[in-house]
Protein backbone atom coordinates (compact mmCIF):
# COMPACT_ATOMS: atom_id res chain seq x y z
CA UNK A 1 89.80 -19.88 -110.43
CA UNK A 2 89.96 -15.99 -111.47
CA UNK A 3 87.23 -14.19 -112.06
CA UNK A 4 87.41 -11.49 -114.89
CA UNK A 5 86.21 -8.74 -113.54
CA UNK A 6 86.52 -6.56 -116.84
CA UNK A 7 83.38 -8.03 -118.20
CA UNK A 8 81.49 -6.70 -115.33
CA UNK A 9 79.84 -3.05 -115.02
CA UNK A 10 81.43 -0.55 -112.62
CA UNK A 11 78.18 0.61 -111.79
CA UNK A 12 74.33 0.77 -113.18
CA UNK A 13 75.56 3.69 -115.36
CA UNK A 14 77.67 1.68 -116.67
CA UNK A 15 74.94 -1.31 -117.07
CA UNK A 16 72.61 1.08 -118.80
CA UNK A 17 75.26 2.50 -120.83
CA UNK A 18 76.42 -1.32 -121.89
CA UNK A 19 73.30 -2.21 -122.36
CA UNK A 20 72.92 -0.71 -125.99
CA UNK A 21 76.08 -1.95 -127.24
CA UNK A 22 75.11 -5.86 -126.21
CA UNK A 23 72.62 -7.68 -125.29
CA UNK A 24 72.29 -8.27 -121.37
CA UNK A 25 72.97 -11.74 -120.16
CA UNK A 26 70.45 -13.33 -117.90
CA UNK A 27 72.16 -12.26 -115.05
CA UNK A 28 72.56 -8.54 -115.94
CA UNK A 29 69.09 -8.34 -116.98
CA UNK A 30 68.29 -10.19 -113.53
CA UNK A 31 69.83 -7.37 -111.98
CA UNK A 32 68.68 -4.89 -113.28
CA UNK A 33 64.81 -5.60 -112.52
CA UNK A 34 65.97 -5.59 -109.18
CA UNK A 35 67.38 -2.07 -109.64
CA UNK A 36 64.15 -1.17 -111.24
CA UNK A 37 61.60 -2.98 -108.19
CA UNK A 38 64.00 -1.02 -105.62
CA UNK A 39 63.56 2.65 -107.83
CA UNK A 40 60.10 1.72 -108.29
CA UNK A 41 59.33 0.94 -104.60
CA UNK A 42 61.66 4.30 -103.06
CA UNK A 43 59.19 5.94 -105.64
CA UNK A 44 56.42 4.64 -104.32
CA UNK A 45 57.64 5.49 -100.32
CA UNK A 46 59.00 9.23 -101.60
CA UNK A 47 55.08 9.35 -102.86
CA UNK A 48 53.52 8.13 -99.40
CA UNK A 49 56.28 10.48 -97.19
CA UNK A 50 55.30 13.24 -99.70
CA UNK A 51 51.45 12.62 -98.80
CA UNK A 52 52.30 12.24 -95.15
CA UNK A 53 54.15 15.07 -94.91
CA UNK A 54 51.47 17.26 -96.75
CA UNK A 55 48.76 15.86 -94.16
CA UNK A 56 50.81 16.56 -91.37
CA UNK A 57 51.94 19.89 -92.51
CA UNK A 58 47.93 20.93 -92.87
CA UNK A 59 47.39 19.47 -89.07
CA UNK A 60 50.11 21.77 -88.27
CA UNK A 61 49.05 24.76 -89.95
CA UNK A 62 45.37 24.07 -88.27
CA UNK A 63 47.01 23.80 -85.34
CA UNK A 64 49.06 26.77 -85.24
CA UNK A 65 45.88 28.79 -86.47
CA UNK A 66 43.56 27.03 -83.79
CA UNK A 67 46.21 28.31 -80.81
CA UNK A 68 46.39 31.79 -83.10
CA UNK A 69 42.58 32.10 -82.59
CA UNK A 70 42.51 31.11 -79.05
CA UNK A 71 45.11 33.55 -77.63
CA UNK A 72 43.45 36.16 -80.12
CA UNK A 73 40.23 35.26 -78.38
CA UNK A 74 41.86 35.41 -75.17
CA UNK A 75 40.90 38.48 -72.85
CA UNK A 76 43.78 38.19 -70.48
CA UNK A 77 46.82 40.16 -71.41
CA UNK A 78 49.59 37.26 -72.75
CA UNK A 79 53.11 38.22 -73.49
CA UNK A 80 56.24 35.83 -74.23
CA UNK A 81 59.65 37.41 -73.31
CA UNK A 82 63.13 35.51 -73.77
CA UNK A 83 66.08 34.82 -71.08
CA UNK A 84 66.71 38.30 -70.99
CA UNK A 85 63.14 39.76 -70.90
CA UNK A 86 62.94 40.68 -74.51
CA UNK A 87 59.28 40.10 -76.04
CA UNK A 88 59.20 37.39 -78.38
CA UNK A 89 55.18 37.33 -78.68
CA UNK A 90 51.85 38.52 -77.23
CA UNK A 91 48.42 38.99 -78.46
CA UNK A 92 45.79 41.66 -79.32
CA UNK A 93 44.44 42.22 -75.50
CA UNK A 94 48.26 43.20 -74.66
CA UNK A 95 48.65 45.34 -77.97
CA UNK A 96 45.48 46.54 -76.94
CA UNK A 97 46.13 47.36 -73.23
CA UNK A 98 49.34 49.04 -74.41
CA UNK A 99 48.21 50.45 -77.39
CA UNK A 100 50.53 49.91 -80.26
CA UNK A 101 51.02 47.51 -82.60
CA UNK A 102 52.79 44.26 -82.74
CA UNK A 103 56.12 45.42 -84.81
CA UNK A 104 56.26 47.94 -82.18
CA UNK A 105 56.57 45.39 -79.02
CA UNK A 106 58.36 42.83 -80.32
CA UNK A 107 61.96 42.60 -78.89
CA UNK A 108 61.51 45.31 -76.25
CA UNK A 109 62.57 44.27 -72.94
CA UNK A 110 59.13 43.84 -70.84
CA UNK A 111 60.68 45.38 -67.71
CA UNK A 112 60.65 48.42 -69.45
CA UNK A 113 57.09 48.41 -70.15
CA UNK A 114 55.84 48.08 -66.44
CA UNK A 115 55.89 51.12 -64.09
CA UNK A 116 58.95 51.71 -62.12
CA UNK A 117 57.43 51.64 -58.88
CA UNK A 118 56.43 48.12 -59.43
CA UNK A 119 59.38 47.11 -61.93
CA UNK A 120 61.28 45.23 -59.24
CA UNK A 121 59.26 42.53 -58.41
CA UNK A 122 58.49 41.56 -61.97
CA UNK A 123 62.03 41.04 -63.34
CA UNK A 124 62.22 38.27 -60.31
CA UNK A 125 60.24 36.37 -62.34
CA UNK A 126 61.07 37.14 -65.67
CA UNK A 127 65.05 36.07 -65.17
CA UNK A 128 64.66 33.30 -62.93
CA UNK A 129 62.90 29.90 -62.78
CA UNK A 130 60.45 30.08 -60.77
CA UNK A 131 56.79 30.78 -60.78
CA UNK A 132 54.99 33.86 -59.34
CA UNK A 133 52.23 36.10 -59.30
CA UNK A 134 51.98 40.06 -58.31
CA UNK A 135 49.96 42.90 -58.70
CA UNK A 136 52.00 45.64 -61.14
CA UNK A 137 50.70 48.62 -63.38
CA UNK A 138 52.17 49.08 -67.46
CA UNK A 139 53.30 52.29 -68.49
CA UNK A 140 50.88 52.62 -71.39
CA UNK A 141 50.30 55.30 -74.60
CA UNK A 142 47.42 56.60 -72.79
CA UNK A 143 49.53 56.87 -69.02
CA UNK A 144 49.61 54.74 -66.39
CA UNK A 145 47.37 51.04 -66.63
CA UNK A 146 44.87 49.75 -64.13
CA UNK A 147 45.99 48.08 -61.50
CA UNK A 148 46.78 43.90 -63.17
CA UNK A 149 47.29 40.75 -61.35
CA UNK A 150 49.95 39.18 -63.13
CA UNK A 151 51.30 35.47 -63.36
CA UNK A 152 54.52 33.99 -64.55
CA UNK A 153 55.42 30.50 -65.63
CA UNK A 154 59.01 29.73 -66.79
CA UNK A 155 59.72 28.45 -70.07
CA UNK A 156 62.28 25.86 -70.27
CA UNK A 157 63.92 23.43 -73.07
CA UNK A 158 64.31 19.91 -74.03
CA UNK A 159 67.42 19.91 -71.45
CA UNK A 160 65.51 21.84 -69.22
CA UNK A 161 67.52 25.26 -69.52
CA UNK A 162 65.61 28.41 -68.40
CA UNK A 163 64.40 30.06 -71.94
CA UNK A 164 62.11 32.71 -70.83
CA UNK A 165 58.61 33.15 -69.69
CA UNK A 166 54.89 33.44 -70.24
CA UNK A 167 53.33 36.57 -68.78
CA UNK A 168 49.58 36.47 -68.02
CA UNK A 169 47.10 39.10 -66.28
CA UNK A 170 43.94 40.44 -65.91
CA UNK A 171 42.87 44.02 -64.74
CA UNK A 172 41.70 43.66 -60.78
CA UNK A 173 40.40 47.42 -60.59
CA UNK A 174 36.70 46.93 -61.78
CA UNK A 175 36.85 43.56 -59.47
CA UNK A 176 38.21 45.54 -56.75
CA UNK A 177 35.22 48.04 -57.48
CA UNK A 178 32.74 45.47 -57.66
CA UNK A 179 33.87 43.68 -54.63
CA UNK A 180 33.50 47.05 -52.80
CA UNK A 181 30.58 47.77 -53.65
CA UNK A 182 29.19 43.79 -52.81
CA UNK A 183 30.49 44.90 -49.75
CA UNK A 184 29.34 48.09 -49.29
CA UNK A 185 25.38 46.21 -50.04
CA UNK A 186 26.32 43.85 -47.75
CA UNK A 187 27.18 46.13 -44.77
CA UNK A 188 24.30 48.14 -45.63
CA UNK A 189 22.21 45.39 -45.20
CA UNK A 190 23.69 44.37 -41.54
CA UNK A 191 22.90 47.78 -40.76
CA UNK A 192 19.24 47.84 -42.28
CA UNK A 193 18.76 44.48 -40.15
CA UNK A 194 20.37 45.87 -37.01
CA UNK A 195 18.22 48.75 -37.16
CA UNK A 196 15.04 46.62 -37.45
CA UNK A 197 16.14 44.34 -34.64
CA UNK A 198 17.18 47.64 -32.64
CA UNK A 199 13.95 49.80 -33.69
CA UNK A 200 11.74 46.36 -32.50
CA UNK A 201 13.83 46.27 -29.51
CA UNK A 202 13.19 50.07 -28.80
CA UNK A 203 9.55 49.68 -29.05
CA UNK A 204 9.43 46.99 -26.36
CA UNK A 205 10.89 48.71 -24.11
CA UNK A 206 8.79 51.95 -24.92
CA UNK A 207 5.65 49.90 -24.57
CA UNK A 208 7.31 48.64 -20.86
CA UNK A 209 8.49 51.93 -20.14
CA UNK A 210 5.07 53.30 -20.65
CA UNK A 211 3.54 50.05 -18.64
CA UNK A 212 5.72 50.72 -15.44
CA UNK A 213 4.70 54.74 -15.49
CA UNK A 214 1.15 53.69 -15.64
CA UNK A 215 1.39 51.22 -12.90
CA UNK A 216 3.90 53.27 -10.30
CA UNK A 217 1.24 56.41 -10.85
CA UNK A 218 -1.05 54.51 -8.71
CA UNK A 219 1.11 53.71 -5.41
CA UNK A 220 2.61 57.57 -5.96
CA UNK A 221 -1.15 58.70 -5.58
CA UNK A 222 -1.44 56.82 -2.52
CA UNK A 223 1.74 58.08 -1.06
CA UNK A 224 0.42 61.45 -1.98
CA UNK A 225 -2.99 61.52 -0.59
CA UNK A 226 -1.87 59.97 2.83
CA UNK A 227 1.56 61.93 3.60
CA UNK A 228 -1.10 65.26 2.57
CA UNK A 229 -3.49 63.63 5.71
CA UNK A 230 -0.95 62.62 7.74
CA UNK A 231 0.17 65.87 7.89
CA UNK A 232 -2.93 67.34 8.37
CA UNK A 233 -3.15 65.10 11.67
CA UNK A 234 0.37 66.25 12.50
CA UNK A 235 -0.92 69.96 12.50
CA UNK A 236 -4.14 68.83 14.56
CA UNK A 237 -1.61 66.93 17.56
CA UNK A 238 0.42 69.41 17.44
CA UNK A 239 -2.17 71.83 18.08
CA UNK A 240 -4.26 69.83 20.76
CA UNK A 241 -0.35 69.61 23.12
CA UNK A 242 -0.16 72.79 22.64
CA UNK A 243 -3.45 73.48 24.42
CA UNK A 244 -2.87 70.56 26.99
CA UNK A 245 0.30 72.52 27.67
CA UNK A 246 -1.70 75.74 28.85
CA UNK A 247 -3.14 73.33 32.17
CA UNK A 248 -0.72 72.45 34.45
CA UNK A 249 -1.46 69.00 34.49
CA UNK A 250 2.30 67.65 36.37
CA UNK A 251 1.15 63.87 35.51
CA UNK A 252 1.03 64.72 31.58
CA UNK A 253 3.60 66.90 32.01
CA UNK A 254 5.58 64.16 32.97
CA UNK A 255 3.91 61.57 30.15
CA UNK A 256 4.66 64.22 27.44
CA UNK A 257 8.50 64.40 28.42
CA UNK A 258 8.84 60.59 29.08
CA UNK A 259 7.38 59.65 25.47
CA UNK A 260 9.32 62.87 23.96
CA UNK A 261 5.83 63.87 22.36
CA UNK A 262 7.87 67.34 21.68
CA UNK A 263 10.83 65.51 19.98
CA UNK A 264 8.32 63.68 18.17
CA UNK A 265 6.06 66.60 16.87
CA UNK A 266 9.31 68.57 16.20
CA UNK A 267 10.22 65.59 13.69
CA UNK A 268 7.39 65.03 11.88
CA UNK A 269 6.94 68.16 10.04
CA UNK A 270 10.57 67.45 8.17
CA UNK A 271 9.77 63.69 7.84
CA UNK A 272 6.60 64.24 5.90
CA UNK A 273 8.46 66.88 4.09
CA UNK A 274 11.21 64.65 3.28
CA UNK A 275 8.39 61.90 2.07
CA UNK A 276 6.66 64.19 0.11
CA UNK A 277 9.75 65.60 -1.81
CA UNK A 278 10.40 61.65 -2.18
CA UNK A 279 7.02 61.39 -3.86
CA UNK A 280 7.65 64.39 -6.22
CA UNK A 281 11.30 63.32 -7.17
CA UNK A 282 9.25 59.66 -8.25
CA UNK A 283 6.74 61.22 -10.14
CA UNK A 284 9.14 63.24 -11.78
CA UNK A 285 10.95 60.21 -12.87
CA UNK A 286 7.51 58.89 -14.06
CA UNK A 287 6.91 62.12 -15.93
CA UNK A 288 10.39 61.48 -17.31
CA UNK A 289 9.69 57.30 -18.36
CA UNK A 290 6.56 58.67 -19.93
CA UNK A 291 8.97 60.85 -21.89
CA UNK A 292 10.86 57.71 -22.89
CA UNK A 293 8.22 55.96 -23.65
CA UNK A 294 9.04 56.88 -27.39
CA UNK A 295 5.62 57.43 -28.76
CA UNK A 296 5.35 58.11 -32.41
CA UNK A 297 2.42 60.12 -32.42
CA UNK A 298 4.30 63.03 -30.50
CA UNK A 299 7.97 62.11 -32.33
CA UNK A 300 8.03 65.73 -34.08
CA UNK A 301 8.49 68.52 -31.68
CA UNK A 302 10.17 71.95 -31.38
CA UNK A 303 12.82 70.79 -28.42
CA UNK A 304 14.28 72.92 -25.91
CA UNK A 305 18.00 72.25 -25.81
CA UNK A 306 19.21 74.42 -23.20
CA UNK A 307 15.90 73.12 -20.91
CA UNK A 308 16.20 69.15 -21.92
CA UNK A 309 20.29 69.28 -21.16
CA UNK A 310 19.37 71.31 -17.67
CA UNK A 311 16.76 68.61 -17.06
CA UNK A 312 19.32 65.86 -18.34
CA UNK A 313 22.25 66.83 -16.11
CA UNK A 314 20.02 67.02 -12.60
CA UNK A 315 18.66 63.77 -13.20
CA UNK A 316 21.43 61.98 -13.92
CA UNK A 317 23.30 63.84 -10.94
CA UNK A 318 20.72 62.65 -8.74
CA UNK A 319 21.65 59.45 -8.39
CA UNK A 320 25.31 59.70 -7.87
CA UNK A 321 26.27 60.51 -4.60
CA UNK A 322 29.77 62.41 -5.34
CA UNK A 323 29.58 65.90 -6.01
CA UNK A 324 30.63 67.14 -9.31
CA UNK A 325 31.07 70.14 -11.00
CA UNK A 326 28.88 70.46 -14.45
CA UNK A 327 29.38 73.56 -16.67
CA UNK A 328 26.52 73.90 -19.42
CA UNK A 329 27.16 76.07 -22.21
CA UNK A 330 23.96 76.46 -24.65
CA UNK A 331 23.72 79.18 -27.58
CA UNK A 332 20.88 80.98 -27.02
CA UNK A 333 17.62 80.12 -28.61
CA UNK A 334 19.33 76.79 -29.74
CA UNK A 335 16.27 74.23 -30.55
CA UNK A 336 15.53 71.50 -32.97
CA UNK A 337 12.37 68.86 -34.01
CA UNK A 338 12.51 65.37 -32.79
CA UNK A 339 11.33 62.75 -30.29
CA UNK A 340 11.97 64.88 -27.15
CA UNK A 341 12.18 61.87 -24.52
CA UNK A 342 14.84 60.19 -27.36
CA UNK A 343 17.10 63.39 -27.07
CA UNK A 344 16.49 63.41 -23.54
CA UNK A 345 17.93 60.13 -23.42
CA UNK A 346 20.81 60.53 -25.43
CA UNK A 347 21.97 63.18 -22.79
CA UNK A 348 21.58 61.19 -19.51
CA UNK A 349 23.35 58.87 -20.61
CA UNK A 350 26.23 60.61 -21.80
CA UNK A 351 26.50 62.71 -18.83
CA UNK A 352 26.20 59.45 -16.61
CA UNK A 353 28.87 58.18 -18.51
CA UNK A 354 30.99 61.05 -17.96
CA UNK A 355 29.72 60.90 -13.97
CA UNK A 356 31.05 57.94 -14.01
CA UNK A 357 33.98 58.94 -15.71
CA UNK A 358 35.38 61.90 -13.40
CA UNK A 359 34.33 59.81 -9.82
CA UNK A 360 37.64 58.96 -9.15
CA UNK A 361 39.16 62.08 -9.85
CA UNK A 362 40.55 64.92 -7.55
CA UNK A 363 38.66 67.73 -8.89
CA UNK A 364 35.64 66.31 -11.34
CA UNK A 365 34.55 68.81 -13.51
CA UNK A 366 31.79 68.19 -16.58
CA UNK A 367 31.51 70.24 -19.15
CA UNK A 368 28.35 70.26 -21.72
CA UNK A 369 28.34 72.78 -25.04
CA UNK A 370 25.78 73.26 -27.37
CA UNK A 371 26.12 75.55 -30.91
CA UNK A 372 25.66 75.45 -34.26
CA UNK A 373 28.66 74.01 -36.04
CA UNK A 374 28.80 73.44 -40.03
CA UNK A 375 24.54 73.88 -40.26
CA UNK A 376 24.03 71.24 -37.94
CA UNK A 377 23.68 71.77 -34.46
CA UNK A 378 26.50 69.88 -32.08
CA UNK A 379 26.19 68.74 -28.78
CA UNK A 380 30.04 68.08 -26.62
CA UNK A 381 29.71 66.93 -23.39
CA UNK A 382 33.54 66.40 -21.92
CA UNK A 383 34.78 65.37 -18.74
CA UNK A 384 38.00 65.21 -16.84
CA UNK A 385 38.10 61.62 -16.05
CA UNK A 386 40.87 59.27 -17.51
CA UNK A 387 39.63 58.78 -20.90
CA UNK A 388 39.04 55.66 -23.45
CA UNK A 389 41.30 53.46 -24.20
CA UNK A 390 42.48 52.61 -27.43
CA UNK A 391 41.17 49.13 -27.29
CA UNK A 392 37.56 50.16 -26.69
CA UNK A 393 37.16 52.70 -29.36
CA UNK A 394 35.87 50.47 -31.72
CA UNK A 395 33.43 48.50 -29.32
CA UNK A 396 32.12 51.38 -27.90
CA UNK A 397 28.87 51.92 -29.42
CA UNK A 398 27.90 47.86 -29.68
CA UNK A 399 25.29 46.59 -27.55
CA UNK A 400 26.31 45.14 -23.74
CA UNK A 401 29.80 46.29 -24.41
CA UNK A 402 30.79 48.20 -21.20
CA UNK A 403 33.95 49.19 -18.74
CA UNK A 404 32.27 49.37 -15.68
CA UNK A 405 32.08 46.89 -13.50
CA UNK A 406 29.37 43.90 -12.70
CA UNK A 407 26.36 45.81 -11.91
CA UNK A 408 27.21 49.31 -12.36
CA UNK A 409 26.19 49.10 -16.11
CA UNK A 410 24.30 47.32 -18.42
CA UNK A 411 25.87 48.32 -21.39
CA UNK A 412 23.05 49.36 -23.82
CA UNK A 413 22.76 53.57 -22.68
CA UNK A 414 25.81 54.16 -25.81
CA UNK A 415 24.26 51.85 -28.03
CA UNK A 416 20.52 52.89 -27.55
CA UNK A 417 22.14 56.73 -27.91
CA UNK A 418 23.81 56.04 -31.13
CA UNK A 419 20.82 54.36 -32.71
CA UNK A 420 18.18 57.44 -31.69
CA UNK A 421 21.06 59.67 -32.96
CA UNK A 422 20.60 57.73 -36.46
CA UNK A 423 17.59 57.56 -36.42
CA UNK A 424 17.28 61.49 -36.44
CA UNK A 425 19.83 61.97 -39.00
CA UNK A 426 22.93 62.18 -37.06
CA UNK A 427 25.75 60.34 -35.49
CA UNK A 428 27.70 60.58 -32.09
CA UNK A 429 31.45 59.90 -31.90
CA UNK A 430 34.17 59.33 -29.01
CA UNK A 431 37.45 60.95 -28.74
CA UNK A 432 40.01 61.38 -26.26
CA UNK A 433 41.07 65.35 -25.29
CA UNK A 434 44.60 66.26 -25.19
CA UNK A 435 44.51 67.67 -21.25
CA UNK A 436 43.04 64.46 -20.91
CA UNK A 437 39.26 62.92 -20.16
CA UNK A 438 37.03 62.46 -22.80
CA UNK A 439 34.43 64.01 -25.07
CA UNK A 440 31.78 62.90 -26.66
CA UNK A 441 29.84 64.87 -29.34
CA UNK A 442 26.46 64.30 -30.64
CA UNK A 443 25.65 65.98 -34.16
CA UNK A 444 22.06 66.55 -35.02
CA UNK A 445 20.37 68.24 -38.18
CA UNK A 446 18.95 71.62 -37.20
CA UNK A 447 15.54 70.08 -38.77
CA UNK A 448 15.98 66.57 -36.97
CA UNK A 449 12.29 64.58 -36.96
């Protein structure tokens, strides 16, 4: 059977355009209200794609104009460079920080915009992959940036290609500043609380000081009173053999020189000498814990510098038995106000330290100068012993901290120095001399209280 195909329309055009010449036949008009359900229902989807695309085009927009507000917002620096370090965006706290405008930054290489001295370590980051942080400076229109902690994060495509990166920072200075200074509270207030610990601990052991001077004054008054009667018998023996000696008595002749009565008379006199200089050197040292006894009601005095180091140096030389050489060198007229038996202090126990210092030495030689230096008055006290070492400087004013051996030292005399030394406005320090030994100088105020 053949079809003739002739009677058919080429296309819809062509059905339309038949379609005023004849009348359609059921099936042409069949067809075309299909043609005209499928225009009518692409209409109807072009219509709903239209709307949808509107909508999401306004969610965009809101979008785009909710992460425009946010980085505006933002007060961290933000800056978007390319694969070859070439800004492609930033916001206002960057324009800001660098002060120009955003025509002006865009496409500049960023490396160029950070200072050279820090340049290096940033383009690390902004060719390669990986993320990083640094601390770097900007060159900026007003000179050189605040110090910024910076962090990178690599962009990267849909395939995962290495596009560029994100730049992020904040300035660190006024942290840095504030950190210092939370620091610097907190150090002062360790040092406000180890003053009141060390100021209670002073008092106790004025208040004991003061207890043992009261208590050894009675036994030294004793000693005193009997040594002063004993030797007031010794005079009256030694008087009465010296009459029995006139008779010629051969039998007590003979007792005196078999109980060496002579020998013993001859001894005495320097024995109870020796006891009684015994008895002064203790209540001396009584005197001198009185003095130490730190009592506020006498803590502002006119003190003697040139008679408190004299007084200083013989009693701490007293109790060492090798001989040493001190030198003390005083300006003349040299005084200041204070707690007298706290200065005194402060200088025994330097000098015993430097005692101790020189007693293994060949030829131990102290040295102690006193002058006016820079309106304050300055207090050296060197010795020729082998000097700190450079693992004890820092320890060497803390409580118990100490080089001599178990017994020798308690290691509080440094400690208990450098606190009255605060405590009157100054400050003692440790250093080594270059012909070797060490020094140690104690700076007061001229008006210390």
């Amino acid at each position: 059977m053949t079809v003739d195909r002739r009677s058919r329309p080429e296309n819809i055009l062509a059905l339309a355009a038949a379609s005023g010449e004849a009348e359609l036949t059921d099936n042409q008009e069949s067809v075309w209200r299909e043609v005209v359900k499928r225009v009518d229902e692409v209409y109807s989807d072009l219509l709903r794609y239209e709307a949808d695309l509107e909508s999401k085009n306004a969610e965009l927009e809101e979008a785009q104009s909710f992460i425009s507000s946010v980085i505006a917002s933002v007060s961290d620096i933000l800056a978007v460079s390319d694969a070859k370090g070439g800004v492609i965006q930033t916001n206002p706290a960057f324009l800001a920080l660098l002060g120009c405008d955003e025509p002006q930054l865009l496409g500049r290489n960023l490396p160029e915009l950070i200072v050279e001295d820090d340049r290096a370590q940033a383009v690390q980051f902004l060719h390669g992959c990986a993320a990083g942080s640094c601390e770097l400076r900007f060159m900026t229109a007003h000179g050189l940036s605040d110090m910024m902690a910076i962090n990178f994060s690599p962009r990267v495509d849909h395939a995962g290609r290495f596009v560029g990166a994100v730049l992020t920072g904040r300035p660190i200075g006024e942290l840095r500043r504030a950190y210092q200074a939370l620091h610097s509270a907190h150090l002062d207030l360790q040092q406000a609380q180890r003053k009141l610990i060390e100021q209670e601990k002073m008092a106790s052991l004025g208040r004991l000081v003061a207890g043992v001077a009261h208590e050894l004054n009675n036994p030294i008054s004793f000693v005193y009173g009997n040594v002063h009667v004993l030797d007031r018998y010794r005079k009256y023996l030694a008087e009465f053999f010296r009459e029995d000696e006139k008779r010629e008595d051969f039998e007590t002749a003979d007792l005196r020189r078999r109980y060496r009565i002579d020998a013993i008379l001859a001894d005495l006199e320097p024995l109870i000498e020796g006891t009684l200089e015994g008895a002064r050197r203790v209540s001396e040292i009584v005197k001198n814990l009185r003095r130490l006894s730190f009592n506020r009601a006498h803590e502002a005095q006119a003190i003697d510098l040139e008679r408190t180091i004299g007084m200083a140096a013989q009693w701490a030389a007293r109790s060492k038995r090798h001989q040493v050489r001190i030198d003390i060198e005083v300006a003349p007229g040299l005084s200041l106000r204070g707690n007298e038996g706290q200065i005194h202090q402060i200088f025994v126990n330097l000098i015993d330290n430097a005692l101790d210092a020189v007693r293994k030495t060949a030829d131990p030689h102290i040295n102690i100068r006193a002058a006016t230096a820079d309106g304050e008055i300055e207090i050296a006290v060197a010795d020729n012993g082998i000097g700190i070492a450079d693992d004890s400087f820092d320890k060497l004013f803390e409580p118990f901290f100490t080089t001599k051996t178990v017994g020798e030292g308690t290691g509080l005399g440094l400690w208990i120095s450098y606190s009255i030394a605060r405590e009157h406005g100054g400050a003692i320090s440790a250093a080594n001399r270059p012909g070797g030994g060490a020094i140690f100088t104690l700076r007061l105020p001229s008006g210390a209280q």
